[in-house]
PDB file of N, CA and C in Angstrom:
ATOM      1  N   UNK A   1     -40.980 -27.599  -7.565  1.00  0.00           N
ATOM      2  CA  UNK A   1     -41.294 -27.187  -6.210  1.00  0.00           C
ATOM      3  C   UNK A   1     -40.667 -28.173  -5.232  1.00  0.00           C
ATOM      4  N   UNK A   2     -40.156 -27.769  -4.495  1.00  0.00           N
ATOM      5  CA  UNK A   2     -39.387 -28.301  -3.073  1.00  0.00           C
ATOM      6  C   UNK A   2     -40.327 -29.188  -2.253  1.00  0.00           C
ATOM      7  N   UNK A   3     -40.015 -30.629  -1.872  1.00  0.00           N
ATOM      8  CA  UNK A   3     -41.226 -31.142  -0.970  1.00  0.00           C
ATOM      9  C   UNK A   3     -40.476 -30.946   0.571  1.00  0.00           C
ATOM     10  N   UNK A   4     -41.578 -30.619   1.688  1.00  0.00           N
ATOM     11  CA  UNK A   4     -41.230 -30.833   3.230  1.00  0.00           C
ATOM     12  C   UNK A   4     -41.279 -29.278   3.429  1.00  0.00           C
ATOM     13  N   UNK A   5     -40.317 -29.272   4.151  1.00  0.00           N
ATOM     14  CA  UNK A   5     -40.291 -28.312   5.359  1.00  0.00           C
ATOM     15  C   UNK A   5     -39.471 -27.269   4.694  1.00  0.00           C
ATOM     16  N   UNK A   6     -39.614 -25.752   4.892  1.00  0.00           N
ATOM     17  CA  UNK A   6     -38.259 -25.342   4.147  1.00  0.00           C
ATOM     18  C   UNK A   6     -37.208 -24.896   5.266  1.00  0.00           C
ATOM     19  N   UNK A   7     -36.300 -24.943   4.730  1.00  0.00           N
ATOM     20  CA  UNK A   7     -35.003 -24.821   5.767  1.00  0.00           C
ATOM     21  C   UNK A   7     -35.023 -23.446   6.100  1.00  0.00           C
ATOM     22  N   UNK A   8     -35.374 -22.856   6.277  1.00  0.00           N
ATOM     23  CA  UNK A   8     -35.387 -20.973   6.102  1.00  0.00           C
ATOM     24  C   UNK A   8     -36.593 -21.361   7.443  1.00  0.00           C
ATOM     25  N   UNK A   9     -36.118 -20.403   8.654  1.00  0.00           N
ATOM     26  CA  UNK A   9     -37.167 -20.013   9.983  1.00  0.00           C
ATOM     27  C   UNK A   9     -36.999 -18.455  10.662  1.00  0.00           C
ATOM     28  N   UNK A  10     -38.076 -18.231  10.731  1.00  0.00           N
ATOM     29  CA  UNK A  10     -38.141 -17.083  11.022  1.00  0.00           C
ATOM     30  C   UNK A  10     -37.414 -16.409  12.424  1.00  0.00           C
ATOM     31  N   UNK A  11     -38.235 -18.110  13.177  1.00  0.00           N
ATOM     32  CA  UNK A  11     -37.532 -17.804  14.746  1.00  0.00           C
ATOM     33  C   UNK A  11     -36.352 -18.085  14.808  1.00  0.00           C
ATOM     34  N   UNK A  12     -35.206 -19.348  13.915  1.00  0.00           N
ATOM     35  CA  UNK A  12     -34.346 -19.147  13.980  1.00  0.00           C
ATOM     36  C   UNK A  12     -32.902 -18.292  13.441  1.00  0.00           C
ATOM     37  N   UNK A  13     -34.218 -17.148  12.467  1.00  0.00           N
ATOM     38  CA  UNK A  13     -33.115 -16.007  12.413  1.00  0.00           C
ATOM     39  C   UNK A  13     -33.497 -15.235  13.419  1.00  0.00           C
ATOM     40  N   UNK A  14     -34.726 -15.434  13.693  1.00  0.00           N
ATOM     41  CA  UNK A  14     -34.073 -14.266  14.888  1.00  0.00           C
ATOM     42  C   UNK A  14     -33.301 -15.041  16.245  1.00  0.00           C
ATOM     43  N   UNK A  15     -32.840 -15.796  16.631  1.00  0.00           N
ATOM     44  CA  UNK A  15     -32.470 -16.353  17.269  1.00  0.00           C
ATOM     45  C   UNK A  15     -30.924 -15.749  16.902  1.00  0.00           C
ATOM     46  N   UNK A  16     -30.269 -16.045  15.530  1.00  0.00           N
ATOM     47  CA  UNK A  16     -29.366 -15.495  15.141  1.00  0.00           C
ATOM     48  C   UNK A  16     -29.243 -13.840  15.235  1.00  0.00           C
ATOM     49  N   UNK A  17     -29.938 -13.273  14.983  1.00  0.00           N
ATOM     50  CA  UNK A  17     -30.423 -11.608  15.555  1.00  0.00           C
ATOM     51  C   UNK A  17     -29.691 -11.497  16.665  1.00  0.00           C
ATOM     52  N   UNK A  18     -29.912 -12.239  17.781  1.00  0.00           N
ATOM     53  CA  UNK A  18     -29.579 -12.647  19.493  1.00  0.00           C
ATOM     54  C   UNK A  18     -28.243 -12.836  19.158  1.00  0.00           C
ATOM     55  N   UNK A  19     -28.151 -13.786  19.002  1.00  0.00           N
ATOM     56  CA  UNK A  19     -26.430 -14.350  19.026  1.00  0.00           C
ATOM     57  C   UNK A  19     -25.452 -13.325  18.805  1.00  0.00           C
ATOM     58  N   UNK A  20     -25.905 -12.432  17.483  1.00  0.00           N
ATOM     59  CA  UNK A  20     -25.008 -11.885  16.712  1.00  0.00           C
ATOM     60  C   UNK A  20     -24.732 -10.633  17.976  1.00  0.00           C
ATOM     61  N   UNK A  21     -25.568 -10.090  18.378  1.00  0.00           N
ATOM     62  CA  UNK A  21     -25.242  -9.079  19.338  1.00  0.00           C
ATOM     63  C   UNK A  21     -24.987  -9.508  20.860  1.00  0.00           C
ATOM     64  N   UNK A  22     -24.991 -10.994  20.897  1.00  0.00           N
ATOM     65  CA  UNK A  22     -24.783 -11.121  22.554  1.00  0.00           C
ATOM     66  C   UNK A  22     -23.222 -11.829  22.295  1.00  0.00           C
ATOM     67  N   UNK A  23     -23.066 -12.064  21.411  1.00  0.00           N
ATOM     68  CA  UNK A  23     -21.583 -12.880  20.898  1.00  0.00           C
ATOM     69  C   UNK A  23     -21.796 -14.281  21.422  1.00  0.00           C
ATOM     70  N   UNK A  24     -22.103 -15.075  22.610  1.00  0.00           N
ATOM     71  CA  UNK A  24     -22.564 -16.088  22.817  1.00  0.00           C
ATOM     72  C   UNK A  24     -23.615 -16.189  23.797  1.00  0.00           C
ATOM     73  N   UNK A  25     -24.596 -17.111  23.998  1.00  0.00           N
ATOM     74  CA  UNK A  25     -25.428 -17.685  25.035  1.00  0.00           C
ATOM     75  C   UNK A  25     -25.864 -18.688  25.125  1.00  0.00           C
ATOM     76  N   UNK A  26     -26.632 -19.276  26.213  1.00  0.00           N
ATOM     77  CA  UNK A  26     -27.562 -20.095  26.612  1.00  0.00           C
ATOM     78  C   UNK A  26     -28.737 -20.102  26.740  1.00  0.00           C
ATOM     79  N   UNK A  27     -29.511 -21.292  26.200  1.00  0.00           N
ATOM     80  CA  UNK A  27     -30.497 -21.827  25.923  1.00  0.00           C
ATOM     81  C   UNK A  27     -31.329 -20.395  27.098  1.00  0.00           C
ATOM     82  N   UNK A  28     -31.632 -20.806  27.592  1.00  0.00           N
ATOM     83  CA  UNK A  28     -32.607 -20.095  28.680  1.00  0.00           C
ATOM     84  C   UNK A  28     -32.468 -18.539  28.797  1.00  0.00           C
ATOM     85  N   UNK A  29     -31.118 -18.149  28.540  1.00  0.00           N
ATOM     86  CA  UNK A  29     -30.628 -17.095  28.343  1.00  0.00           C
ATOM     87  C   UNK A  29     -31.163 -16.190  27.006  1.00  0.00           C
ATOM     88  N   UNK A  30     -31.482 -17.421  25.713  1.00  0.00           N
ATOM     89  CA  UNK A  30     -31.567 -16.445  24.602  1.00  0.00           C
ATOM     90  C   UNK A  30     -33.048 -16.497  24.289  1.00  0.00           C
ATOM     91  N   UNK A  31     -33.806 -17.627  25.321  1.00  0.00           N
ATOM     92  CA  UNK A  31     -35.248 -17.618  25.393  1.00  0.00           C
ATOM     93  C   UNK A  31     -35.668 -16.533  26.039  1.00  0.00           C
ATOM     94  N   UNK A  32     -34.865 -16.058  26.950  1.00  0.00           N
ATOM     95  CA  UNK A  32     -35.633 -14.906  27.692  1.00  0.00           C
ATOM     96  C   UNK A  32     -36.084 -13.360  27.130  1.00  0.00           C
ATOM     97  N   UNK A  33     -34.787 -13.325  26.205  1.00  0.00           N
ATOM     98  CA  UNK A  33     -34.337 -12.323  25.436  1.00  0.00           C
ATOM     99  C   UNK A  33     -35.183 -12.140  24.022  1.00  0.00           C
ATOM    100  N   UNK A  34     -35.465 -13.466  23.580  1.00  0.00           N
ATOM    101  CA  UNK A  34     -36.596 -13.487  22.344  1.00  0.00           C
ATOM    102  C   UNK A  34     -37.956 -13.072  22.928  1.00  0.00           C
ATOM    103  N   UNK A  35     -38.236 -13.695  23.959  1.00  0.00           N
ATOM    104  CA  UNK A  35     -39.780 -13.096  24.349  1.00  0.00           C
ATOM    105  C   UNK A  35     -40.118 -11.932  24.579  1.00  0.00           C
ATOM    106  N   UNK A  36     -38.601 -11.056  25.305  1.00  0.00           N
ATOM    107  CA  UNK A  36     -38.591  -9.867  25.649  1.00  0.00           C
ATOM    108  C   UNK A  36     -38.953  -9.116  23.732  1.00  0.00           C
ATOM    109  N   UNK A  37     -38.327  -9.363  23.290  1.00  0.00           N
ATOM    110  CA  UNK A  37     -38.112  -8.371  22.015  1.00  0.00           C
ATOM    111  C   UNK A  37     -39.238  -9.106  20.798  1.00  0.00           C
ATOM    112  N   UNK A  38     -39.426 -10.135  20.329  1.00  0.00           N
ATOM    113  CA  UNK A  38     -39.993 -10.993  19.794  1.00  0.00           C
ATOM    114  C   UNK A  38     -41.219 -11.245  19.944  1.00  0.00           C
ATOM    115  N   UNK A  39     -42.403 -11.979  19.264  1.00  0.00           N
ATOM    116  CA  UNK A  39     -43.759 -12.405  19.829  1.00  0.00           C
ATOM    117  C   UNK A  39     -43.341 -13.570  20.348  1.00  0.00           C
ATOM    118  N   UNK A  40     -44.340 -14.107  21.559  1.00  0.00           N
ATOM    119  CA  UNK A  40     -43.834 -15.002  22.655  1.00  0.00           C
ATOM    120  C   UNK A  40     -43.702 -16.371  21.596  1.00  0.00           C
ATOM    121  N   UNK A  41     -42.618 -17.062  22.555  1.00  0.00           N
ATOM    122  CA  UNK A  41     -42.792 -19.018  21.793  1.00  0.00           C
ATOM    123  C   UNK A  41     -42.143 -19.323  23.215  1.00  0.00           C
ATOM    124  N   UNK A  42     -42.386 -20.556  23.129  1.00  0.00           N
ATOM    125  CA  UNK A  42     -42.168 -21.306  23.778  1.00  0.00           C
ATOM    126  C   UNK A  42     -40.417 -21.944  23.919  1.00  0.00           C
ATOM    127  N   UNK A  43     -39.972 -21.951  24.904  1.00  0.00           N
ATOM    128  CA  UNK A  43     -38.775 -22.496  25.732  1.00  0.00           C
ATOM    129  C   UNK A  43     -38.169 -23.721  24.611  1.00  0.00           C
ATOM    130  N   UNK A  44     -39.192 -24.610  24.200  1.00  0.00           N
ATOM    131  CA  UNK A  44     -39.249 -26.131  23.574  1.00  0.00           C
ATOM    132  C   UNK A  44     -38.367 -25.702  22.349  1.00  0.00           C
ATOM    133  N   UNK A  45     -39.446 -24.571  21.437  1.00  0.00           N
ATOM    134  CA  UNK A  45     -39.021 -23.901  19.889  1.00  0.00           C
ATOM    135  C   UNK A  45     -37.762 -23.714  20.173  1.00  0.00           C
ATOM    136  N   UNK A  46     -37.699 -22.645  21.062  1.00  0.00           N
ATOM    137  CA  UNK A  46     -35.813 -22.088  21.370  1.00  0.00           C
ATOM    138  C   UNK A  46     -34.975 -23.317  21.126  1.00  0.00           C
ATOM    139  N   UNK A  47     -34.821 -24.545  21.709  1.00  0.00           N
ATOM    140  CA  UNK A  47     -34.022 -25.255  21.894  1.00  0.00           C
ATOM    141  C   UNK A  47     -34.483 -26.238  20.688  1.00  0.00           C
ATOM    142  N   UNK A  48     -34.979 -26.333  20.180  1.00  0.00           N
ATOM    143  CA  UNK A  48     -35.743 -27.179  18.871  1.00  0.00           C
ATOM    144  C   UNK A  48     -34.830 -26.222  17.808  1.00  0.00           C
ATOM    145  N   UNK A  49     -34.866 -24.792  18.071  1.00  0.00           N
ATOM    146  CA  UNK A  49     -34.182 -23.875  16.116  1.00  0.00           C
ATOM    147  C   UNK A  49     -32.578 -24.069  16.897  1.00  0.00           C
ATOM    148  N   UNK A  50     -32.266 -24.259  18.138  1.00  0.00           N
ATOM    149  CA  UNK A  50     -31.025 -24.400  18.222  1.00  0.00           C
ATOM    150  C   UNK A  50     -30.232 -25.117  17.542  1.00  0.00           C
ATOM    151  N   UNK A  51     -30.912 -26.465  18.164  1.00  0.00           N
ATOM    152  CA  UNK A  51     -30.645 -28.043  17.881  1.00  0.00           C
ATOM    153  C   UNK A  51     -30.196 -27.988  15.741  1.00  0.00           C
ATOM    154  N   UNK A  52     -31.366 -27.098  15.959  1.00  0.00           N
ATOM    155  CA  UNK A  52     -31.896 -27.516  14.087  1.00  0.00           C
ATOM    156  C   UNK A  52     -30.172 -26.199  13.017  1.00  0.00           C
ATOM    157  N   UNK A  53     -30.591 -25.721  13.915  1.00  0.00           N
ATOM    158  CA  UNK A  53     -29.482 -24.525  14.056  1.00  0.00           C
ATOM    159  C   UNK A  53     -28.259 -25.009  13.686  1.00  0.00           C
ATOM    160  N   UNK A  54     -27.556 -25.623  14.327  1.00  0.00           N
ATOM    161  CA  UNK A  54     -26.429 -26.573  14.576  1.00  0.00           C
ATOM    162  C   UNK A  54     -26.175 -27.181  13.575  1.00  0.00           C
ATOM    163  N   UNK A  55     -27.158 -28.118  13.416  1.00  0.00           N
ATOM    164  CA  UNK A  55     -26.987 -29.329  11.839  1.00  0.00           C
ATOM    165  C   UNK A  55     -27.112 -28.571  10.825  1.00  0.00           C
ATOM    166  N   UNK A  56     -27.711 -27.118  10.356  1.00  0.00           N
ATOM    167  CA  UNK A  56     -27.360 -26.073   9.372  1.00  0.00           C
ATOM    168  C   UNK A  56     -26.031 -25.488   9.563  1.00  0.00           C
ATOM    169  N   UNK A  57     -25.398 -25.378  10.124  1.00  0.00           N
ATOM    170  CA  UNK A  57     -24.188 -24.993  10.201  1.00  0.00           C
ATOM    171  C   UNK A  57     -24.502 -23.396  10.295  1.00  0.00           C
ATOM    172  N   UNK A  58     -25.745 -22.682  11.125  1.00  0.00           N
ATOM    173  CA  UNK A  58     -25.505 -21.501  11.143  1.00  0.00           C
ATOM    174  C   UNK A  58     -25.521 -21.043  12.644  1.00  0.00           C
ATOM    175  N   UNK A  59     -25.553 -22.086  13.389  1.00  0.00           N
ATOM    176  CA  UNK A  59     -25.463 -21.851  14.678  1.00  0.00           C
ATOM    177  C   UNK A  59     -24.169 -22.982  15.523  1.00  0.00           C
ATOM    178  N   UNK A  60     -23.350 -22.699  15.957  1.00  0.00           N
ATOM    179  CA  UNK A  60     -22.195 -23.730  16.885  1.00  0.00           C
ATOM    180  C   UNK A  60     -22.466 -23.694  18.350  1.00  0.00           C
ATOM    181  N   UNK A  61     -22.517 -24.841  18.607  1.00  0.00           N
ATOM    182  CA  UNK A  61     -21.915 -25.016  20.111  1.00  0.00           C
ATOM    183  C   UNK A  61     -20.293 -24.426  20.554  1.00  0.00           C
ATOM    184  N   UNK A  62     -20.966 -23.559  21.729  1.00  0.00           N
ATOM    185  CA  UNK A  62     -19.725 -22.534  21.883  1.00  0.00           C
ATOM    186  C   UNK A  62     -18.471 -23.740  22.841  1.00  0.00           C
ATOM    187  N   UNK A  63     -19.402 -24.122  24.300  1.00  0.00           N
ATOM    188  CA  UNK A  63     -18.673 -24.363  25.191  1.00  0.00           C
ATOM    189  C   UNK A  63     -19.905 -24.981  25.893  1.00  0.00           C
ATOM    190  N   UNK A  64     -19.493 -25.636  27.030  1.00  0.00           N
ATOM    191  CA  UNK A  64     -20.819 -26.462  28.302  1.00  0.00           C
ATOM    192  C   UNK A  64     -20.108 -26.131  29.272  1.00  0.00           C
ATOM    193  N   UNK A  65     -20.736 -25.923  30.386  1.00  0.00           N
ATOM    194  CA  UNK A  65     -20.260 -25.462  31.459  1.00  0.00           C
ATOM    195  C   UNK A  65     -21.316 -26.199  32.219  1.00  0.00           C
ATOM    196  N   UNK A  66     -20.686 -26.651  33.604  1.00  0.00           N
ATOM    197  CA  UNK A  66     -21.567 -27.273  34.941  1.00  0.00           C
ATOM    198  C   UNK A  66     -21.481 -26.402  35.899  1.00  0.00           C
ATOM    199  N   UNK A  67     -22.571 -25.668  36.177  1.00  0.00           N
ATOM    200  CA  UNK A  67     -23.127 -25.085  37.064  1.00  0.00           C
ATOM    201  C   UNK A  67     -23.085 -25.298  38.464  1.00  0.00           C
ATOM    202  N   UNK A  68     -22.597 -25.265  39.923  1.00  0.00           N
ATOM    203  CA  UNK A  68     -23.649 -25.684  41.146  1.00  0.00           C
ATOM    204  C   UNK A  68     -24.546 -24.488  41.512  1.00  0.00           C
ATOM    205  N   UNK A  69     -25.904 -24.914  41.942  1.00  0.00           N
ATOM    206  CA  UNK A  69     -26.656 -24.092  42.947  1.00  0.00           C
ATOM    207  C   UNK A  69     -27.825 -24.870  43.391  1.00  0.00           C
ATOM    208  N   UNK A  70     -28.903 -24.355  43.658  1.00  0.00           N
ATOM    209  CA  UNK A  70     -29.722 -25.005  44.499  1.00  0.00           C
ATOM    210  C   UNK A  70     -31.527 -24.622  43.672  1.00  0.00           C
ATOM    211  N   UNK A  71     -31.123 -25.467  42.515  1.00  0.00           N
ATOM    212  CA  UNK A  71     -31.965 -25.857  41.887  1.00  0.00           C
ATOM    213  C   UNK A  71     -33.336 -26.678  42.277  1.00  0.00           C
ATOM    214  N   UNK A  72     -34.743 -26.442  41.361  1.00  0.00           N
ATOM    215  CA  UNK A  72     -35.637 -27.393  42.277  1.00  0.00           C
ATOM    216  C   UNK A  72     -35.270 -28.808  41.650  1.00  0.00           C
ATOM    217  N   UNK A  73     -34.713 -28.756  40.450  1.00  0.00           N
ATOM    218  CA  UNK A  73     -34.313 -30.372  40.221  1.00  0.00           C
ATOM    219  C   UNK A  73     -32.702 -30.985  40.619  1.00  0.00           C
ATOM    220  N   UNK A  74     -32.229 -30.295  41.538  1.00  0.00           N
ATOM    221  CA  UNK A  74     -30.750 -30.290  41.965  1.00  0.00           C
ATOM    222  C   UNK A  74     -30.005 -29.561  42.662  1.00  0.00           C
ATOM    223  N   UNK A  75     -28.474 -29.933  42.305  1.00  0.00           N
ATOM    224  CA  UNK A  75     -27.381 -28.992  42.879  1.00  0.00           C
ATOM    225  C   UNK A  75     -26.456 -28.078  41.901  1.00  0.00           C
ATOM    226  N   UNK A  76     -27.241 -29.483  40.271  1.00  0.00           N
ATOM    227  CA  UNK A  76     -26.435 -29.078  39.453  1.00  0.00           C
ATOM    228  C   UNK A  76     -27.170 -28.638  38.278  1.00  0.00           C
ATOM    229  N   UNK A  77     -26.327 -27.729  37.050  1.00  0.00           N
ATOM    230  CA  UNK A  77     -27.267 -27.517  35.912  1.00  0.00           C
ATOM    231  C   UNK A  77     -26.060 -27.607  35.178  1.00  0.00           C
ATOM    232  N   UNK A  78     -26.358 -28.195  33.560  1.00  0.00           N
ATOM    233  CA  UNK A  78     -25.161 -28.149  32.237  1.00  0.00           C
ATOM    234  C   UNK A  78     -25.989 -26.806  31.408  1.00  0.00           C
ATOM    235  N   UNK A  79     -25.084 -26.164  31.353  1.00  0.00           N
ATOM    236  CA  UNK A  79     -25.631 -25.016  30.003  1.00  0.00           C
ATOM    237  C   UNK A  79     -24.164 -24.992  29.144  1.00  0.00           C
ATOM    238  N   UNK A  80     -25.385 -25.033  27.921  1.00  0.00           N
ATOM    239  CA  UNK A  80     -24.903 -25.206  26.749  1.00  0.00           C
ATOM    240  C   UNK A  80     -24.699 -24.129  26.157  1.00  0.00           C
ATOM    241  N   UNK A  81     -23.620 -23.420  25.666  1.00  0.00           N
ATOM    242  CA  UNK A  81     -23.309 -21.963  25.338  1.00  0.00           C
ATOM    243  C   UNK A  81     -23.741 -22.128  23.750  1.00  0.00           C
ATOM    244  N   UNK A  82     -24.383 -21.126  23.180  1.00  0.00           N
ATOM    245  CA  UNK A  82     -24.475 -21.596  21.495  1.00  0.00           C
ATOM    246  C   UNK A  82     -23.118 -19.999  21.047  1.00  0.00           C
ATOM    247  N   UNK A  83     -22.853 -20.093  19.724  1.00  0.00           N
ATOM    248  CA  UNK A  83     -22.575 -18.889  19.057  1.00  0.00           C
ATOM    249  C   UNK A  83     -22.907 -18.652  17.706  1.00  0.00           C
ATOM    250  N   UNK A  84     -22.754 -17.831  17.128  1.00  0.00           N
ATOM    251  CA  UNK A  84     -22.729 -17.646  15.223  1.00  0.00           C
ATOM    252  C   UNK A  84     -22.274 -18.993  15.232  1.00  0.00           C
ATOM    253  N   UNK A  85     -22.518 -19.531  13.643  1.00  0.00           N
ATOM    254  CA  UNK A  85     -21.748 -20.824  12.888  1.00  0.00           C
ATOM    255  C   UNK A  85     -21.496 -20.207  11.505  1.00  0.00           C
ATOM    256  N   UNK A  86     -20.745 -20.702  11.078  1.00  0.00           N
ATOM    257  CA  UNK A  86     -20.002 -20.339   9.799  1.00  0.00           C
ATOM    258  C   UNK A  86     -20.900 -20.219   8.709  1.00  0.00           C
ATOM    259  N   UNK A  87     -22.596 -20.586   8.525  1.00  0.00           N
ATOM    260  CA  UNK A  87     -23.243 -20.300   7.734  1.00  0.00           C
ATOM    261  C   UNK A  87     -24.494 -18.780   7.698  1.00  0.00           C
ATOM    262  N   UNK A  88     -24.148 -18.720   9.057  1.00  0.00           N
ATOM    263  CA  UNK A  88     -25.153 -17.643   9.761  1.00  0.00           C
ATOM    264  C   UNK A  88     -25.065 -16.153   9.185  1.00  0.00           C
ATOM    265  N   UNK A  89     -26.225 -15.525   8.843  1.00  0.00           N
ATOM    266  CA  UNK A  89     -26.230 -14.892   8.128  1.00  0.00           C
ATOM    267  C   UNK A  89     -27.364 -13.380   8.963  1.00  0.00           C
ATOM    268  N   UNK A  90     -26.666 -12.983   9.597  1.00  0.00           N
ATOM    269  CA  UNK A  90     -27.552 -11.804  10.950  1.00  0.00           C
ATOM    270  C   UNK A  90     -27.879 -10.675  10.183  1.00  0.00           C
ATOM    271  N   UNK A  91     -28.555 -10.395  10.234  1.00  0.00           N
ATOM    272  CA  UNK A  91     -28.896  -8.976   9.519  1.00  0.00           C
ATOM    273  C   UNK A  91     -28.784  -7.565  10.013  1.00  0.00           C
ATOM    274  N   UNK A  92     -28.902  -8.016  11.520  1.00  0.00           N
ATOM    275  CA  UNK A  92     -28.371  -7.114  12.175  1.00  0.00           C
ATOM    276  C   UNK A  92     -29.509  -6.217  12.946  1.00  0.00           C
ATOM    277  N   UNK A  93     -30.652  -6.633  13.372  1.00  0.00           N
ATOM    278  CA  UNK A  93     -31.759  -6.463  14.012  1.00  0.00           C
ATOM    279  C   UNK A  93     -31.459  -5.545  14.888  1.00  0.00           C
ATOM    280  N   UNK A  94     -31.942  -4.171  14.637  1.00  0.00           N
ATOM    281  CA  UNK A  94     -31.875  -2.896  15.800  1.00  0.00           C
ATOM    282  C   UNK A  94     -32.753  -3.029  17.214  1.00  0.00           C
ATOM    283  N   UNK A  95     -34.233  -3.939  16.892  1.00  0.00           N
ATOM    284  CA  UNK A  95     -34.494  -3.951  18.162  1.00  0.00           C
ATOM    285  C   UNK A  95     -34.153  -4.764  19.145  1.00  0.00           C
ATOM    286  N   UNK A  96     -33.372  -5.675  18.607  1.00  0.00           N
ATOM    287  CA  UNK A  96     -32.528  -6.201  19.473  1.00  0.00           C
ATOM    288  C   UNK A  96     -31.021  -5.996  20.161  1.00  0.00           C
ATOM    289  N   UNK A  97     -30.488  -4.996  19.271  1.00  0.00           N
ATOM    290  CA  UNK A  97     -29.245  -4.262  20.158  1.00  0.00           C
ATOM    291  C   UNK A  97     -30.128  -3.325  20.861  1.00  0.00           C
ATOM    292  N   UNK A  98     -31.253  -2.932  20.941  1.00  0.00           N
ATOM    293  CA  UNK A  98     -32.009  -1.866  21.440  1.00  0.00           C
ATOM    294  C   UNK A  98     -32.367  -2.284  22.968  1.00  0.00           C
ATOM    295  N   UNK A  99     -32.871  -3.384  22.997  1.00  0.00           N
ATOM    296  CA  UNK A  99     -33.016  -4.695  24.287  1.00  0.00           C
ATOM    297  C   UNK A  99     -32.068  -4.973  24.962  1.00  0.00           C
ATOM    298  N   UNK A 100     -30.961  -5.540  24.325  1.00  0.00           N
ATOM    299  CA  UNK A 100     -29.917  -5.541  24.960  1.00  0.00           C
ATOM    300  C   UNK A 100     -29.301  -5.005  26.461  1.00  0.00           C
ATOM    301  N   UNK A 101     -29.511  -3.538  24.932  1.00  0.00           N
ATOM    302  CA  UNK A 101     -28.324  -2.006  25.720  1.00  0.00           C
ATOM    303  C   UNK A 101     -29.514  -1.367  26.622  1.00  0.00           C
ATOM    304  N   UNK A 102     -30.484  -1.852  26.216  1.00  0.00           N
ATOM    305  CA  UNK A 102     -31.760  -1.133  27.956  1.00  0.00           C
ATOM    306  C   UNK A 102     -31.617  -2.278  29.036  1.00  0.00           C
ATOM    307  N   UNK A 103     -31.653  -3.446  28.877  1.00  0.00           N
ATOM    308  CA  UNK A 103     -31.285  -4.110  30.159  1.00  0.00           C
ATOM    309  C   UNK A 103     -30.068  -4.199  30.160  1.00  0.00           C
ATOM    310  N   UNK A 104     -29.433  -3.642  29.428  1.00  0.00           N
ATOM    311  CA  UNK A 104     -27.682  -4.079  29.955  1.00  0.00           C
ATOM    312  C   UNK A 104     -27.258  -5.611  29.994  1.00  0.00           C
ATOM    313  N   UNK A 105     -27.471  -6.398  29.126  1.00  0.00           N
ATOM    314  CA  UNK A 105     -27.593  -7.782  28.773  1.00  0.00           C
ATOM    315  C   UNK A 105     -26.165  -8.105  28.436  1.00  0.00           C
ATOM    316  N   UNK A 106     -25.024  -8.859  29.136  1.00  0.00           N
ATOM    317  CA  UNK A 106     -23.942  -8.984  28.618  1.00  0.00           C
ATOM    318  C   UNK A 106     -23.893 -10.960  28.199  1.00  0.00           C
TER     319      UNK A 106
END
């Protein structure tokens, strides 16, 4: 038997679910989209199965981009684009192309 944690998450396949049909996004972007379709979690988790995401090699950092607007903590914001990673394995979740294509989510 395996000791710790197991590497297998529920939220971060579905997180991959997201990816696979949005082709890339951001943090805040793919939180919004899990709560919509998903049972609620928290903002923290999203960016916690990202992070964790990454060092599995089933999720990549796409690109970062700096933002301006008129933020309550600024002028500025960094978003971090995620995409598929070379280990990612989507299954291909209908209610989430279903979400998508009703808000028109590009």
């Amino acid at each position: 038997m395996q000791r710790g944690r197991p590497t297998r998450s529920s939220i971060r396949q579905n997180i991959l679910e997201i990816l696979h049909f949005l082709g890339k996004g951001y943090g805040y972007q793919i939180s919004k989209i899990y709560n919509g379709v998903f049972p609620q979690v928290t903002q923290r988790v999203i960016y916690y199965h990202l992070r964790k995401g990454i060092s599995t090699k089933e999720i990549e950092m796409h690109s970062v981009k700096q933002e301006r607007g008129a933020y309550s903590w600024g002028s500025e914001v960094e978003k971090k684009f995620y995409a598929l990673g070379p280990l990612a394995l989507p299954k291909g979740e209908e209610r989430v192309k279903d979400f998508l294509k009703r808000f028109n989510v590009q």
